[in-house]
Protein backbone atom coordinates (compact mmCIF):
# COMPACT_ATOMS: atom_id res chain seq x y z
CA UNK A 1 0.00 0.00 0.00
CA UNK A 2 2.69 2.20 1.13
CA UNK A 3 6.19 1.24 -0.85
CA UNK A 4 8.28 3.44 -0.70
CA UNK A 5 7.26 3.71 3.38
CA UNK A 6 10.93 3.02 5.17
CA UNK A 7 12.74 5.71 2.49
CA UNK A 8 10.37 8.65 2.78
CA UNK A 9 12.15 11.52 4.34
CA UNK A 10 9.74 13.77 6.41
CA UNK A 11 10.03 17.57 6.53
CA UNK A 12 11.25 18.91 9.86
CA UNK A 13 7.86 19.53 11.62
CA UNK A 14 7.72 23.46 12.65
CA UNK A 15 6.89 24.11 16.16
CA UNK A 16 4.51 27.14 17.32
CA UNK A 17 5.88 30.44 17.77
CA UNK A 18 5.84 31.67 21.71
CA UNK A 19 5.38 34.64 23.16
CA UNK A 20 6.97 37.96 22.11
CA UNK A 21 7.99 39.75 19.32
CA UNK A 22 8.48 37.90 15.81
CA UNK A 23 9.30 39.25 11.80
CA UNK A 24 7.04 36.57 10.39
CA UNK A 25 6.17 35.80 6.76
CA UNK A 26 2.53 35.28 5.87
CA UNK A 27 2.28 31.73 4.08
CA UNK A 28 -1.42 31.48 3.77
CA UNK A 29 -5.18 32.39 5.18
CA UNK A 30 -8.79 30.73 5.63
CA UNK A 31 -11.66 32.44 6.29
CA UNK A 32 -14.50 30.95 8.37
CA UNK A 33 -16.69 31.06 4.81
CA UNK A 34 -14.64 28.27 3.73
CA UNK A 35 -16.34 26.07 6.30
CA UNK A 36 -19.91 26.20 5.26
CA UNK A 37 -20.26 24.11 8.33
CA UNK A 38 -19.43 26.72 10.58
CA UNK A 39 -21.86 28.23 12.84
CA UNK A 40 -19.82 30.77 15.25
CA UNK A 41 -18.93 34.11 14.86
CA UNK A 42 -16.97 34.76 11.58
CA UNK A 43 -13.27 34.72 11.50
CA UNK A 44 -10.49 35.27 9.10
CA UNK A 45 -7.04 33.44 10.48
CA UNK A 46 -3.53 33.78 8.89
CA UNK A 47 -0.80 31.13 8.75
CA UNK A 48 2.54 32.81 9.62
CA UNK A 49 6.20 31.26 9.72
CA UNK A 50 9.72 32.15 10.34
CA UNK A 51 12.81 29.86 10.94
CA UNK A 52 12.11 29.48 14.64
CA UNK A 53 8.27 28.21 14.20
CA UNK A 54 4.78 28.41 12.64
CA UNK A 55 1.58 30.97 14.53
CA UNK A 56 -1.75 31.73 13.48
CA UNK A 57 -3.04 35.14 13.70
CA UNK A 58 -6.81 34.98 14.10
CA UNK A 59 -9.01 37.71 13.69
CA UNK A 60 -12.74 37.90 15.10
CA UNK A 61 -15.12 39.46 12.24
CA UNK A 62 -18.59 40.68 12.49
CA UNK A 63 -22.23 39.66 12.50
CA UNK A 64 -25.87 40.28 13.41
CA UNK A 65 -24.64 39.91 16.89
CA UNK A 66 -21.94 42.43 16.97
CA UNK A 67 -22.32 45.46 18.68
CA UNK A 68 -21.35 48.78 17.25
CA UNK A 69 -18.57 49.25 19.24
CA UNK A 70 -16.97 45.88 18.89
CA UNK A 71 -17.41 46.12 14.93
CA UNK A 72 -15.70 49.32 14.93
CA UNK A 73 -13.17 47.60 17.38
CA UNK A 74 -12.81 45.03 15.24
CA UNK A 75 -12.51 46.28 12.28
CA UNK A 76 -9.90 48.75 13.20
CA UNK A 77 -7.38 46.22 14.36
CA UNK A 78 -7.96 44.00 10.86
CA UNK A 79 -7.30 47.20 9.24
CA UNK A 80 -4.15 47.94 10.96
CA UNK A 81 -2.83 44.68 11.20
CA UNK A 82 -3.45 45.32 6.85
CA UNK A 83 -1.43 48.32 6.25
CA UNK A 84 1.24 47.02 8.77
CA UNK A 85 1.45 44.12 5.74
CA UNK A 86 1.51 46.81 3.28
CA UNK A 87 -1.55 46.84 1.97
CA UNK A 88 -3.19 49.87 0.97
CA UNK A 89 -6.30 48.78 -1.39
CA UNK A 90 -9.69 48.03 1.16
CA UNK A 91 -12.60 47.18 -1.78
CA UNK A 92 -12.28 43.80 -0.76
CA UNK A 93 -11.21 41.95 2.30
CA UNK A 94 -10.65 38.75 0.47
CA UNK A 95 -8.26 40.50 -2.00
CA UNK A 96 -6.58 42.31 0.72
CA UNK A 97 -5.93 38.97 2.75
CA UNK A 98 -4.42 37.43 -0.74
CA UNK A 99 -2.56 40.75 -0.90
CA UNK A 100 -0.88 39.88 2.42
CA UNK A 101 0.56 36.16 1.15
CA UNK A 102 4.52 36.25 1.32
CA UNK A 103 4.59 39.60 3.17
CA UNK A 104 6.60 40.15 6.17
CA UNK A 105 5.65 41.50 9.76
CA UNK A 106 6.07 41.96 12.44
CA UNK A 107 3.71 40.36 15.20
CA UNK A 108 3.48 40.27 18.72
CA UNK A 109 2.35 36.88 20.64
CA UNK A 110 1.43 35.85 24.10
């Protein structure tokens, strides 16, 4: 089932990122739309890497249930954490997350 089992070589598996400050490189993002499954609040969430390790970056979006406050919140923080990527075009938050893929910042985890 499985020939060539004993010679595989496996990439070095990437351990998570810890707390503090990191210059990461953005590899790839999902949205919660891609799960038409998915019943909580919406979400997009980026997958970042460097040499030391692998984060995701998860960022709470808005629906019927959001207050006013949180949306603006919310949306203020995506938007930042955006043009700290470089990116400077907002018509569409799915071509500004593409916009972001091999970018570098820096983040801040804990």
């Amino acid at each position: 089932m499985f020939p060539n089992l004993k010679n595989e070589k496996l990439e070095d598996k990437k351990s998570y990122l810890g707390t503090g400050v990191h210059t990461v490189t953005i590899k790839n993002y999902k949205s919660s739309y891609d799960n038409a499954e998915y019943k909580g609040t919406p979400f997009i969430e980026f997958l970042v890497e460097n040499e030391n390790g692998v984060a995701f970056l998860k960022f709470t979006a808005i629906d019927e249930h959001t207050s006013e406050a949180a949306a603006k919140v919310r949306t203020q923080i995506f938007k930042r954490f955006l043009i700290n990527c470089g990116i400077d075009g907002f018509e569409s938050h799915d071509d500004a997350c593409r916009d972001t893929i091999g970018r570098q910042v820096q983040v801040c985890l804990s």
